[in-house]
N, C-alpha and C. Protein backbone atom coordinates (compact mmCIF):
# COMPACT_ATOMS: atom_id res chain seq x y z
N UNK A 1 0.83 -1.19 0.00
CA UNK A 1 0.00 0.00 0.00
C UNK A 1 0.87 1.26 0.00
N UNK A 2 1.64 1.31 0.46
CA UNK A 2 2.73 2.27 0.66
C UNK A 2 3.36 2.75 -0.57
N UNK A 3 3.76 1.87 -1.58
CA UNK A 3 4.35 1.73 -2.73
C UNK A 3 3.55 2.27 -3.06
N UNK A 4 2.44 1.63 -3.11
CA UNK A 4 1.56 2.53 -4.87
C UNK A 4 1.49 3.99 -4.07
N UNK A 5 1.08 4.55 -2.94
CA UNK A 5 0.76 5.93 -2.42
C UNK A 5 1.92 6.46 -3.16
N UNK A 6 3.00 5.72 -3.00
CA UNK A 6 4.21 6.80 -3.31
C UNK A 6 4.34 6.93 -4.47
N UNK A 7 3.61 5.79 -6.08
CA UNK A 7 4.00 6.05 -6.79
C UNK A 7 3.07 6.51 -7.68
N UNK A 8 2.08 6.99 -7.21
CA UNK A 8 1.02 7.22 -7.34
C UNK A 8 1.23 9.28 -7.08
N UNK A 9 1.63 9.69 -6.05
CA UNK A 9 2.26 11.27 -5.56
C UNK A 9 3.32 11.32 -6.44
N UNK A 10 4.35 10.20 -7.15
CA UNK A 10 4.86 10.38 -7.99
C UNK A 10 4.94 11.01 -8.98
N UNK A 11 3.92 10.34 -9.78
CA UNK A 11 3.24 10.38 -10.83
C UNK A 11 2.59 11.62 -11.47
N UNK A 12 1.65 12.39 -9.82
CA UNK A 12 1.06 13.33 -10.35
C UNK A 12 2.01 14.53 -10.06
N UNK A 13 3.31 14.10 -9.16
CA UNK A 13 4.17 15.29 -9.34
C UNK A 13 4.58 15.63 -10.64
N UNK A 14 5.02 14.73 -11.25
CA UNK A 14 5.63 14.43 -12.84
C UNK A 14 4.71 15.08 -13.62
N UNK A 15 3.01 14.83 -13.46
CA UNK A 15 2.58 15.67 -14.26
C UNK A 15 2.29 16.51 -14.26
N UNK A 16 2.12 17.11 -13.36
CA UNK A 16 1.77 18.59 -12.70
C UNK A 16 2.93 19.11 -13.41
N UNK A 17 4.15 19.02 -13.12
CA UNK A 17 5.80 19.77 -13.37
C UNK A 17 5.67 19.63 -15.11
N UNK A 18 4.98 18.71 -15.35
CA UNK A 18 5.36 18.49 -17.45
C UNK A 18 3.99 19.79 -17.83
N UNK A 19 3.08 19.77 -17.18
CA UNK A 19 2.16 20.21 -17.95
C UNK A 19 2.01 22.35 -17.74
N UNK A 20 3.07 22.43 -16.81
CA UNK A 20 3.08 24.04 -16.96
C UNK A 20 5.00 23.82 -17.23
N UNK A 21 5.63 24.07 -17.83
CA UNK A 21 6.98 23.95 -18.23
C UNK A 21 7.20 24.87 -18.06
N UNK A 22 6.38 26.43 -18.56
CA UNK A 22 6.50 27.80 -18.59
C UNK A 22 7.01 28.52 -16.96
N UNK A 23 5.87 28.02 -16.29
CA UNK A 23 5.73 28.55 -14.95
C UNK A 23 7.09 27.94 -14.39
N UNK A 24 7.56 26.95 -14.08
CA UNK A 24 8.22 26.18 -13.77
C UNK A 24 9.74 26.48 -13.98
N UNK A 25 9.70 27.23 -15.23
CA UNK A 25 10.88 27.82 -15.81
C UNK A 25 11.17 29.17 -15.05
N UNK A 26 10.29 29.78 -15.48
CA UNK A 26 10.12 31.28 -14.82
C UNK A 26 10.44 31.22 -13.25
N UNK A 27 9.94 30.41 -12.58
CA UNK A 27 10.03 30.02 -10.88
C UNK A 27 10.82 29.70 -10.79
N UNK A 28 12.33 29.03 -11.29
CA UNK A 28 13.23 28.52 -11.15
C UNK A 28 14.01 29.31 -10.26
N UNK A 29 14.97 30.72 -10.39
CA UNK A 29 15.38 31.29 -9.57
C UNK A 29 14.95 31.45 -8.14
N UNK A 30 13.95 31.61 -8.33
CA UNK A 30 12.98 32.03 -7.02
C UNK A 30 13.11 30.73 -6.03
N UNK A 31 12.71 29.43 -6.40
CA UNK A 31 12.66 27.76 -6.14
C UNK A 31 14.51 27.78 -5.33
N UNK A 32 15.51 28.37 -6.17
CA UNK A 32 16.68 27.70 -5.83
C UNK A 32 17.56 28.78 -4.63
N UNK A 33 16.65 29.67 -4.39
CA UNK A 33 16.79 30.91 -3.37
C UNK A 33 16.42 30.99 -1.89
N UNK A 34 15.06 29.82 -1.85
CA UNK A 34 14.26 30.30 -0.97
C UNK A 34 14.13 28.97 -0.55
N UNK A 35 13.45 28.78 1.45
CA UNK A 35 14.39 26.97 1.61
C UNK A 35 12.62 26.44 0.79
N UNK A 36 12.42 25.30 0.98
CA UNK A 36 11.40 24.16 0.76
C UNK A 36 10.81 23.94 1.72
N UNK A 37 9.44 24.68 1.79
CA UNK A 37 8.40 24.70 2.81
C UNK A 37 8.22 23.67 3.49
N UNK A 38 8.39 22.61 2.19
CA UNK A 38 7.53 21.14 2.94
C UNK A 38 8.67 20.59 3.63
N UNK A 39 9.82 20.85 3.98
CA UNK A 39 11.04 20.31 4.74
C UNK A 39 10.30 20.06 6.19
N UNK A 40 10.33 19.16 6.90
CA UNK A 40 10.07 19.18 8.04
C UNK A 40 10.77 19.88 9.41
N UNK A 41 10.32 20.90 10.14
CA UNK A 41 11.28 21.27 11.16
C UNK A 41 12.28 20.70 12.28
N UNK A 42 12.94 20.68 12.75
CA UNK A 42 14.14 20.01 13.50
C UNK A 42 12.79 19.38 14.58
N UNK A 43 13.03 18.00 15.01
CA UNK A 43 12.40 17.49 16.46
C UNK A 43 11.48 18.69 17.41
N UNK A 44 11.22 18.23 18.39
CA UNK A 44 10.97 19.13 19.50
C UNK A 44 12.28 18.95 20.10
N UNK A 45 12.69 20.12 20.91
CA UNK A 45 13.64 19.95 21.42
C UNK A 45 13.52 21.35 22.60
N UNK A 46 12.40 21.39 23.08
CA UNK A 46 12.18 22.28 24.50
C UNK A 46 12.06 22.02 25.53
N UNK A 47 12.85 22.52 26.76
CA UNK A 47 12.90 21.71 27.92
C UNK A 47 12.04 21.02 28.46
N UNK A 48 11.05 21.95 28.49
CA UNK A 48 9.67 21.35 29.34
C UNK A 48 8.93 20.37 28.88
N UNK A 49 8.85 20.33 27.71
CA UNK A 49 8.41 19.08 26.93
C UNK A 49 9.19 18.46 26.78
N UNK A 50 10.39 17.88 26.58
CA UNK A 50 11.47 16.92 27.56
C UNK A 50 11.50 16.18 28.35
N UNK A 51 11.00 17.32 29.34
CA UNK A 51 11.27 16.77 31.04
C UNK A 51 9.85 16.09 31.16
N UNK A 52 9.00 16.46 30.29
CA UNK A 52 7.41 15.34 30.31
C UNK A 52 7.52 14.17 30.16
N UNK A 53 8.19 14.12 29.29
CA UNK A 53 8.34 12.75 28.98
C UNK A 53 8.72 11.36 29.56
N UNK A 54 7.43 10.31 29.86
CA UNK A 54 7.84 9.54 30.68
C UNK A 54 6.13 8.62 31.44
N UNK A 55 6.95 8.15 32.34
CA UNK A 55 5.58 7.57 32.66
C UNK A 55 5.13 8.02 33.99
N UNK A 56 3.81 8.12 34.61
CA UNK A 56 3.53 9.06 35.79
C UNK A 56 2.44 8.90 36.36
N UNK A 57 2.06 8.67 37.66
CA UNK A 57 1.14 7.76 38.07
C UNK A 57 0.95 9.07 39.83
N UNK A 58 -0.58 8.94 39.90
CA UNK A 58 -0.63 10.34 41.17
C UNK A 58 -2.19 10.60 41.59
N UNK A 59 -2.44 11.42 41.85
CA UNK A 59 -3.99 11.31 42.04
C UNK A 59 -4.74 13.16 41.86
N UNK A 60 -5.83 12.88 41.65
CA UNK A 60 -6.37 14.40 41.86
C UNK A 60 -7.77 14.67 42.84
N UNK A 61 -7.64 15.40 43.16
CA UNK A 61 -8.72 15.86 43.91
C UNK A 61 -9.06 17.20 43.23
N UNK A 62 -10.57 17.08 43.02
CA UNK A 62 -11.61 18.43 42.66
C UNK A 62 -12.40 18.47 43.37
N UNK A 63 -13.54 19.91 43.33
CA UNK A 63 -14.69 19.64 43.92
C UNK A 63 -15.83 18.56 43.63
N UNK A 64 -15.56 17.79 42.49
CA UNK A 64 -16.19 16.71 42.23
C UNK A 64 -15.51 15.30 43.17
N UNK A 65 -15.10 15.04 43.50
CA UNK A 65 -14.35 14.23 44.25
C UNK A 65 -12.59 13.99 44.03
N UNK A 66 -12.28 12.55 44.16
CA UNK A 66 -10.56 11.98 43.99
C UNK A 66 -10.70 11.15 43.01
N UNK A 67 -9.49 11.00 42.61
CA UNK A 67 -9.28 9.94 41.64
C UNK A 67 -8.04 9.68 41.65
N UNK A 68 -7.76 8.20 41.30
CA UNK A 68 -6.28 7.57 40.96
C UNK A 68 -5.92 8.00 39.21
N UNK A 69 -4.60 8.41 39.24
CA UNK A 69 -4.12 8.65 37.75
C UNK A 69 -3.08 7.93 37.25
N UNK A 70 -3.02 7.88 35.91
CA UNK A 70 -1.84 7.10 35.03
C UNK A 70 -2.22 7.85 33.99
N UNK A 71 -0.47 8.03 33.67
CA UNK A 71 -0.39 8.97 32.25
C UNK A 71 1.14 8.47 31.55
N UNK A 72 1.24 8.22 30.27
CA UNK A 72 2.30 7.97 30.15
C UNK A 72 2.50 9.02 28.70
N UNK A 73 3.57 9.78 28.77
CA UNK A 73 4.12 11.00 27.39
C UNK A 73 5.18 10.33 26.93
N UNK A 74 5.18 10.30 24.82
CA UNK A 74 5.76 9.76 24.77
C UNK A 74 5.80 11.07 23.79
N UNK A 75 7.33 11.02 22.94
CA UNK A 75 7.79 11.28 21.78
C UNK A 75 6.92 10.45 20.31
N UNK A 76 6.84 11.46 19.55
CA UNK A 76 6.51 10.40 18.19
C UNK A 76 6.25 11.43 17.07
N UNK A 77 6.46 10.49 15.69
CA UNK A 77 6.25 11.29 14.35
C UNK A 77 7.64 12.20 14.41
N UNK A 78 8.44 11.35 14.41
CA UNK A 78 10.08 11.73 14.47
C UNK A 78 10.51 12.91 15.58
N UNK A 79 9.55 12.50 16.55
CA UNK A 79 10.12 13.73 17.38
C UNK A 79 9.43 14.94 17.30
N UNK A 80 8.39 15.44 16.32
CA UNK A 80 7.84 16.37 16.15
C UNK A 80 6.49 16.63 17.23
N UNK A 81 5.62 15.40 17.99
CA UNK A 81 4.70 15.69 18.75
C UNK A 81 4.86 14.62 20.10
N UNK A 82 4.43 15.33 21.17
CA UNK A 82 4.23 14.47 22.34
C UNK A 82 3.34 13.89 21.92
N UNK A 83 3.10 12.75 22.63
CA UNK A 83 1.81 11.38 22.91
C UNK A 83 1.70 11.46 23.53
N UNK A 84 0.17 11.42 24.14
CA UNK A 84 -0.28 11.22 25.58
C UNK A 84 -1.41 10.27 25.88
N UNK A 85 -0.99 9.39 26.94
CA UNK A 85 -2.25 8.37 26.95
C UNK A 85 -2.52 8.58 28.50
N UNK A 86 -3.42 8.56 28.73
CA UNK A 86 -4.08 9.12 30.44
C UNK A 86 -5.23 8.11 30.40
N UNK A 87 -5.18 8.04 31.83
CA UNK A 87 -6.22 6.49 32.78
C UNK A 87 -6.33 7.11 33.74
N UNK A 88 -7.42 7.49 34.34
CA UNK A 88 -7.89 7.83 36.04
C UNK A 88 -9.20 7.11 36.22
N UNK A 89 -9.35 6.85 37.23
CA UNK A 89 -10.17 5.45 38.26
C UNK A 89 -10.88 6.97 39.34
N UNK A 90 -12.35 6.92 39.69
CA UNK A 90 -13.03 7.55 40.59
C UNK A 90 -12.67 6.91 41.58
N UNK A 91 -12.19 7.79 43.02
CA UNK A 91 -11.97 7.06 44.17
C UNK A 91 -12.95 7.39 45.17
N UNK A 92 -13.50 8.94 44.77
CA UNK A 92 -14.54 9.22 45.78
C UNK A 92 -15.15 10.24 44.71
N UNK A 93 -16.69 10.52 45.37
CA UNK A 93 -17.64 11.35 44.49
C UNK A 93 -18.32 12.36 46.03
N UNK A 94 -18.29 13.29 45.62
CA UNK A 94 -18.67 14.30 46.61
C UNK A 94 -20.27 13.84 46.11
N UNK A 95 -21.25 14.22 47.39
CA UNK A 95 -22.64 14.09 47.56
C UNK A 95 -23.40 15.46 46.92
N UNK A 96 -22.66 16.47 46.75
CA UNK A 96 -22.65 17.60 46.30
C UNK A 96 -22.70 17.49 45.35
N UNK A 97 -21.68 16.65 44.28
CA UNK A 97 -21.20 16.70 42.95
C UNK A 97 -22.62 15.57 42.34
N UNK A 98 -22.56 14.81 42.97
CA UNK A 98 -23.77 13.86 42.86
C UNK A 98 -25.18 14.69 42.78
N UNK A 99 -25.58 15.56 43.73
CA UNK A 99 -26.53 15.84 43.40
C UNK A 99 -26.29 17.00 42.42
N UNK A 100 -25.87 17.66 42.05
CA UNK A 100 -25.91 18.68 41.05
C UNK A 100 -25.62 18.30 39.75
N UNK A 101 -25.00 16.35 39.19
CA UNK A 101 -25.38 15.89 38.26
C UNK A 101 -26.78 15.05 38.36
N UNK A 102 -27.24 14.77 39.63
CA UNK A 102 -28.76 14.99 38.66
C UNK A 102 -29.39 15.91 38.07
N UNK A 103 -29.25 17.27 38.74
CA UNK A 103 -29.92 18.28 38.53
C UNK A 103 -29.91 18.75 37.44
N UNK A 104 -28.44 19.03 36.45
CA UNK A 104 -28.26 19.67 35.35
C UNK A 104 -28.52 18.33 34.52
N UNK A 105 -28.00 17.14 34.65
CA UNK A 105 -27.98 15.93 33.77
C UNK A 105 -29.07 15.25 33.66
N UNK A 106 -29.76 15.43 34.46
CA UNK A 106 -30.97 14.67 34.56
C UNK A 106 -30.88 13.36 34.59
N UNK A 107 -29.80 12.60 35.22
CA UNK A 107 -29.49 11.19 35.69
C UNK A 107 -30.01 10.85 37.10
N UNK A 108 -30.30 9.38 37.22
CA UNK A 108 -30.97 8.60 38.02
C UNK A 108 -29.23 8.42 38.98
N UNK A 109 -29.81 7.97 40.18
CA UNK A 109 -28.36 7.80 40.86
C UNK A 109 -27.55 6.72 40.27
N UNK A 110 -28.35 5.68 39.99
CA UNK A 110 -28.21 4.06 38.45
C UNK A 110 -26.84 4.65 38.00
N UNK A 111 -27.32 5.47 37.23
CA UNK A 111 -26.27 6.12 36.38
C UNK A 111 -25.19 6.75 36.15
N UNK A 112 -25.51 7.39 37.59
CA UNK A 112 -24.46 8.56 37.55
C UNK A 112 -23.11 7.41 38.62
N UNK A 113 -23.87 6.38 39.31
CA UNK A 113 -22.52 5.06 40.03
C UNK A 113 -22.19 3.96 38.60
N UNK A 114 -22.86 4.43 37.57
CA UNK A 114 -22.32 3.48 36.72
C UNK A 114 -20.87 4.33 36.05
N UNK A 115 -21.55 5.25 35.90
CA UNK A 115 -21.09 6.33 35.17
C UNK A 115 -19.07 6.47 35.80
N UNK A 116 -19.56 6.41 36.87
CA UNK A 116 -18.12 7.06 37.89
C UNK A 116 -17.51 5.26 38.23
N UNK A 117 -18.14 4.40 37.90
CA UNK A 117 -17.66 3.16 38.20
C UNK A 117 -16.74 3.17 36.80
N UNK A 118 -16.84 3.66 35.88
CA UNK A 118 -15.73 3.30 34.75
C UNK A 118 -14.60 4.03 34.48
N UNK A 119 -13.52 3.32 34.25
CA UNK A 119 -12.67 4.31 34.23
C UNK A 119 -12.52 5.46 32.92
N UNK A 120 -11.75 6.66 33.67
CA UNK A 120 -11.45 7.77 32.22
C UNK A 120 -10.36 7.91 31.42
N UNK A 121 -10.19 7.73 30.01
CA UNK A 121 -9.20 7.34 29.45
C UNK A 121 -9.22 8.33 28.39
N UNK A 122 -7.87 8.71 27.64
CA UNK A 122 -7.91 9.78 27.30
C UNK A 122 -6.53 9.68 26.38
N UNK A 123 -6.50 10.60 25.40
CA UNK A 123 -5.19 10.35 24.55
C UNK A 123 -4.90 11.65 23.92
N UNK A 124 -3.93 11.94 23.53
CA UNK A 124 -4.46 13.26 22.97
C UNK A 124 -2.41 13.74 21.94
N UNK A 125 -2.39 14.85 21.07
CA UNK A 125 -1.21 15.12 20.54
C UNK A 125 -0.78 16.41 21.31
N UNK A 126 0.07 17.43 21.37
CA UNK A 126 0.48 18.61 21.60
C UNK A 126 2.03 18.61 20.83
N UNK A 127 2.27 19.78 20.13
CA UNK A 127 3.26 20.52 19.67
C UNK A 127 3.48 21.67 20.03
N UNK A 128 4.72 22.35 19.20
CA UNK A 128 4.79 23.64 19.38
C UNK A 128 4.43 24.33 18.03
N UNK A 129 3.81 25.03 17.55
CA UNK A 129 3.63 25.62 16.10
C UNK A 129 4.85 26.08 15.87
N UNK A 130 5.36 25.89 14.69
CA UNK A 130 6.05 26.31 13.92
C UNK A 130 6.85 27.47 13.74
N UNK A 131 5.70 28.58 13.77
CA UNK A 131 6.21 29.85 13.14
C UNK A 131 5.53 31.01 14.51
N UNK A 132 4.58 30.25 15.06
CA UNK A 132 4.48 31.12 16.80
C UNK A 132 5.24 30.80 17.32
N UNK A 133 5.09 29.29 17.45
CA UNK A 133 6.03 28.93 18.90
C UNK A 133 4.88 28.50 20.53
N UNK A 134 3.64 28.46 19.83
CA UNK A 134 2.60 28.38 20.71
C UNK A 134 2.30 27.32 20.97
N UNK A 135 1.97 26.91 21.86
CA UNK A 135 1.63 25.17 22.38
C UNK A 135 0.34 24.72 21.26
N UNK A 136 -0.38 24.06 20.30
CA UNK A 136 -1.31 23.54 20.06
C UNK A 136 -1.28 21.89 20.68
N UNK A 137 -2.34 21.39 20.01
CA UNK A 137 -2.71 19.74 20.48
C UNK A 137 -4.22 19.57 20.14
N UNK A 138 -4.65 18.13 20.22
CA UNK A 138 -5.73 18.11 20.05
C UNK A 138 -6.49 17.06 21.21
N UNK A 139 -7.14 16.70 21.94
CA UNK A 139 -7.41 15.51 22.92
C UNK A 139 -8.68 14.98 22.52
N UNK A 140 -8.38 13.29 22.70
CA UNK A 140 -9.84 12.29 22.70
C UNK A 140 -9.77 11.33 23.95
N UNK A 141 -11.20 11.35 23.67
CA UNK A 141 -11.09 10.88 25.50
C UNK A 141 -12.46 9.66 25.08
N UNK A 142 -12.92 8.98 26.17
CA UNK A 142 -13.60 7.34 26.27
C UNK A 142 -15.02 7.95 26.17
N UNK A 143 -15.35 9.92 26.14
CA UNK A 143 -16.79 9.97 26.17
C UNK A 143 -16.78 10.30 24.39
N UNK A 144 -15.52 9.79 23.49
CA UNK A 144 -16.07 10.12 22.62
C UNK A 144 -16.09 12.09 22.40
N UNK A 145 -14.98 12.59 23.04
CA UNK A 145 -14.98 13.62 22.52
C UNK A 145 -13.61 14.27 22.30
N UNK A 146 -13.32 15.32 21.17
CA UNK A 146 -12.80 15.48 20.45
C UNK A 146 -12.24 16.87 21.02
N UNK A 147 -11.54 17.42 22.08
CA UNK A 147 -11.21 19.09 22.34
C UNK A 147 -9.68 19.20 21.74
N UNK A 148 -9.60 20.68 20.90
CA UNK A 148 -8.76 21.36 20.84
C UNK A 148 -8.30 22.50 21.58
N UNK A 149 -6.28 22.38 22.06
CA UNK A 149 -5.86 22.77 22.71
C UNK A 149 -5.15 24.23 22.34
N UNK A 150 -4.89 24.92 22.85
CA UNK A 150 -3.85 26.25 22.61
C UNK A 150 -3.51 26.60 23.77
N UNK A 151 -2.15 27.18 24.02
CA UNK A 151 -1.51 27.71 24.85
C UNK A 151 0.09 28.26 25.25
N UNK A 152 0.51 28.30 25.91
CA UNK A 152 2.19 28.44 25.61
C UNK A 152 3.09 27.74 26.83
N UNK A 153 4.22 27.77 26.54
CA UNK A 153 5.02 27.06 27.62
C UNK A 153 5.99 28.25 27.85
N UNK A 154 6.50 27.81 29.05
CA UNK A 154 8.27 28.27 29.70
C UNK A 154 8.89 27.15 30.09
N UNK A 155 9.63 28.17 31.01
CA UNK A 155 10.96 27.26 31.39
C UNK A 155 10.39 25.61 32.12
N UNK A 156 9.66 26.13 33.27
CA UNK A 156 8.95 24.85 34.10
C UNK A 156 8.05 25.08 34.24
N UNK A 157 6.70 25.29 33.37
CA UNK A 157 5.61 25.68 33.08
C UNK A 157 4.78 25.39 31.89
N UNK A 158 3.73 25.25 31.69
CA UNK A 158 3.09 24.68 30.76
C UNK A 158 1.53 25.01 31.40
N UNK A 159 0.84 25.89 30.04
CA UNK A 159 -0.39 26.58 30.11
C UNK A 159 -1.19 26.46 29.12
N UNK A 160 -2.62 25.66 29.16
CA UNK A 160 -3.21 25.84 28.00
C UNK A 160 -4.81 25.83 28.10
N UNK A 161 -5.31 26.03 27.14
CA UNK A 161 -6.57 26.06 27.27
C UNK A 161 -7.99 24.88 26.55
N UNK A 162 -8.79 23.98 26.97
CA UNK A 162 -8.89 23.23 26.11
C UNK A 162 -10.71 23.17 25.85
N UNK A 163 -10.88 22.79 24.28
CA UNK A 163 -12.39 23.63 24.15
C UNK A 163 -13.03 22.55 23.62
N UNK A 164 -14.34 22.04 23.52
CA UNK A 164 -15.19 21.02 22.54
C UNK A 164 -16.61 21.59 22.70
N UNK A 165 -17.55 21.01 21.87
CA UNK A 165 -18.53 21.31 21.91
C UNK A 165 -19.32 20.24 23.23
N UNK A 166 -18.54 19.37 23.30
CA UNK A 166 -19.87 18.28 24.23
C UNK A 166 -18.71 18.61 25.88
N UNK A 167 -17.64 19.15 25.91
CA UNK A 167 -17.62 19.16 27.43
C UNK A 167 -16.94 20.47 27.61
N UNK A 168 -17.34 21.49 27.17
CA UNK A 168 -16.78 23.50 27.50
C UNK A 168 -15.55 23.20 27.55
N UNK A 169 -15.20 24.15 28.26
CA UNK A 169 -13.96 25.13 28.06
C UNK A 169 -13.14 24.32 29.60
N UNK A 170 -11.72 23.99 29.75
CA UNK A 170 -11.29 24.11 30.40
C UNK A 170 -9.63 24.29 30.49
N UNK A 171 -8.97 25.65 31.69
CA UNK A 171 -7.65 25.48 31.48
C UNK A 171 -6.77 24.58 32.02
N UNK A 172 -5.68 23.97 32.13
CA UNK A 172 -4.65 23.28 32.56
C UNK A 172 -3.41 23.73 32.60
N UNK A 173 -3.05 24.35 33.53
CA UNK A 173 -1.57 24.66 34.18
C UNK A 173 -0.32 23.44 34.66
N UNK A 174 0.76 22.85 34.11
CA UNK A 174 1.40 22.17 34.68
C UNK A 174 2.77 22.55 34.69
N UNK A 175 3.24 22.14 36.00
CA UNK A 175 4.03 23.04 36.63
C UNK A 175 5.19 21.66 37.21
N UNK A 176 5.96 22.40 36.82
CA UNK A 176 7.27 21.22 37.22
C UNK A 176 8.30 21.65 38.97
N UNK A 177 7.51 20.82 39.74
CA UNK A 177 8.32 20.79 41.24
C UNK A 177 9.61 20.35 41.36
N UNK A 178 10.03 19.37 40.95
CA UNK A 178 11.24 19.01 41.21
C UNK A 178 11.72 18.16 39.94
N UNK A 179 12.96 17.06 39.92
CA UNK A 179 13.65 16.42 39.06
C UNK A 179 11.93 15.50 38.29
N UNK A 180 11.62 14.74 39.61
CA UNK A 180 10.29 13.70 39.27
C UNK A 180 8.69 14.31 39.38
N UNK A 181 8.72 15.13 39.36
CA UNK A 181 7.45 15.75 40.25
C UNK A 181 6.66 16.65 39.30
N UNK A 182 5.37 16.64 39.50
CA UNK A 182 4.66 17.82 38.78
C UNK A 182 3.27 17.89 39.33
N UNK A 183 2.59 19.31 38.92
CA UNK A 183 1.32 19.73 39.77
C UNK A 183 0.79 20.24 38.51
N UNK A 184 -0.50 19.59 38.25
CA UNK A 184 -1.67 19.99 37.27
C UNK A 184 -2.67 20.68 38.37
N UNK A 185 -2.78 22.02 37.69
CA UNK A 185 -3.76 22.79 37.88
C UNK A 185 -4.94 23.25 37.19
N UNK A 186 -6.16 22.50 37.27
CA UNK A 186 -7.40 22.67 36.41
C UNK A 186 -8.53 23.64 37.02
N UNK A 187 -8.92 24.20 35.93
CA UNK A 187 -10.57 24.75 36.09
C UNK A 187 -11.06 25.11 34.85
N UNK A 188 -12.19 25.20 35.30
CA UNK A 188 -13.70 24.92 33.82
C UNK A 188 -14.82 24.98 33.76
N UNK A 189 -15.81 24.83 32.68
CA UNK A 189 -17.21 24.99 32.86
C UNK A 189 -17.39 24.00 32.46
N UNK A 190 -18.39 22.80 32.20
CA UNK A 190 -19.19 22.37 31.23
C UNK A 190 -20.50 22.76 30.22
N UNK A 191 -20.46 21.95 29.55
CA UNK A 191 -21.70 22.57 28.81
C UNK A 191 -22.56 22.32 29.17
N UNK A 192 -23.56 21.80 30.62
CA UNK A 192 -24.39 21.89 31.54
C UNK A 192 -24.53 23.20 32.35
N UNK A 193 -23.24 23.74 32.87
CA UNK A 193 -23.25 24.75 33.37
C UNK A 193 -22.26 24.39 34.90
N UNK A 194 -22.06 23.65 35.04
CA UNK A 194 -21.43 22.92 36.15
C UNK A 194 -19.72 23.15 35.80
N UNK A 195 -19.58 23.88 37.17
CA UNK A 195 -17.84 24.33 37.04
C UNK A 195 -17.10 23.54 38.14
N UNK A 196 -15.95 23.50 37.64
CA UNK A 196 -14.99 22.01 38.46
C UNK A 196 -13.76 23.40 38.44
N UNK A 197 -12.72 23.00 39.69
CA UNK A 197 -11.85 22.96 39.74
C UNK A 197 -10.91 21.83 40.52
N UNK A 198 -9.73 21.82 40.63
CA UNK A 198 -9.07 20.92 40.85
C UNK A 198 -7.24 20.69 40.57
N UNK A 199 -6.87 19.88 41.34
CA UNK A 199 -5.20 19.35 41.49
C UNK A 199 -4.95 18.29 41.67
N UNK A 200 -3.96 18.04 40.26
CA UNK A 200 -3.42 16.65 40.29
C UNK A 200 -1.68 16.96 40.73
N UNK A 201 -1.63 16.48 41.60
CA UNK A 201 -0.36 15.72 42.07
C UNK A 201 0.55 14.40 41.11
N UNK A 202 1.71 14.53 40.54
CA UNK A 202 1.94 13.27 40.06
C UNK A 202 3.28 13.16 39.99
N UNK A 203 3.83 11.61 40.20
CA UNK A 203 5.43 11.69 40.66
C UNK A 203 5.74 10.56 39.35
N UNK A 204 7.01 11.13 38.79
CA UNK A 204 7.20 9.93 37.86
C UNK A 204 7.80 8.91 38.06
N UNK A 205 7.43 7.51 37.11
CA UNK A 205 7.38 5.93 37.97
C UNK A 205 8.77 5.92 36.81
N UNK A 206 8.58 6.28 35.59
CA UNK A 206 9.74 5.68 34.40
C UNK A 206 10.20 7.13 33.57
């Protein structure tokens, strides 16, 4: 499959380039002056996204309750984007948080202990753009939804903001404590109307 893709982009390079000769001619100076867009840029190679990298296991507490976490960041696509795969387990549910998802959700209690009985799993890309220098990414998660990220980094810092249509707006601050160590700082709305904040604690295992 690979073969024919390639010889196939081949092909229509070849004809694209035969069938304007003129243009092609004329562009020549210009072509042997200026670099080749489609070159790919050097790796990532910024501290903080560096020092992510790895495997990391911790817990969070919000006003919705606790939870156990696993996250593991990897490098990939030659170095050009982090990977991220995330697992958190409900350990406790505030009675608070419970009742104010019936209220906006209109769930039976059935539901809302089925609901928090499964675990949350989550995957998602982040880079740096190119020509800003601005954090993007994109995240999917086990409800089936799709948020895009923006934001920026420093030295031991990492700030972004993340948006979808099925779960609002929320930011994420992560902040590097020591050699192994880091502190996620969240808050948000949903698209119910129900606002969370919260801190994850997490120490790295690998």
């Amino acid at each position: 499959m690979y073969y024919k893709l390639l010889l196939a982009v081949s092909i229509m390079l070849l004809l694209s380039l035969s069938a304007f000769p003129q243009e092609a001619e004329v562009g020549k100076d210009k072509m042997s002056t200026e670099p080749m867009e489609m070159m790919p840029p050097q790796p990532l190679n910024n501290a903080m996204l560096n020092w992510l990298v790895g495997e990391w296991e911790g817990t969070t507490e919000t006003n919705m309750g606790k939870s156990e976490d696993w996250m593991k960041i990897e490098k990939g696509l030659d170095g050009q984007f982090l990977l991220m795969h995330y697992k958190g387990k409900n350990t406790e549910v505030k009675d608070e948080a419970m009742k104010s998802m019936k209220e906006q959700m209109h769930m039976t209690d059935e539901q809302i202990n089925e609901m928090m009985q499964k675990p949350y799993m989550g995957m998602g890309v982040i880079t740096l753009n190119p020509k800003s220098g601005e954090l993007m990414g994109y995240w999917f998660d086990s409800y089936r939804d799709v948020s895009k990220g923006t934001g920026t980094v420093e030295a031991a810092k990492s700030m972004m903001t993340w948006t979808s249509p099925a779960m609002g707006t929320m930011s994420r601050t992560t902040e590097k404590l020591g050699p192994d160590k880091m502190k996620i700082t969240i808050k948000g709305k949903d698209t119910s109307g129900i606002e969370f904040e919260g801190t994850s604690m997490m120490t790295r295992k690998k």
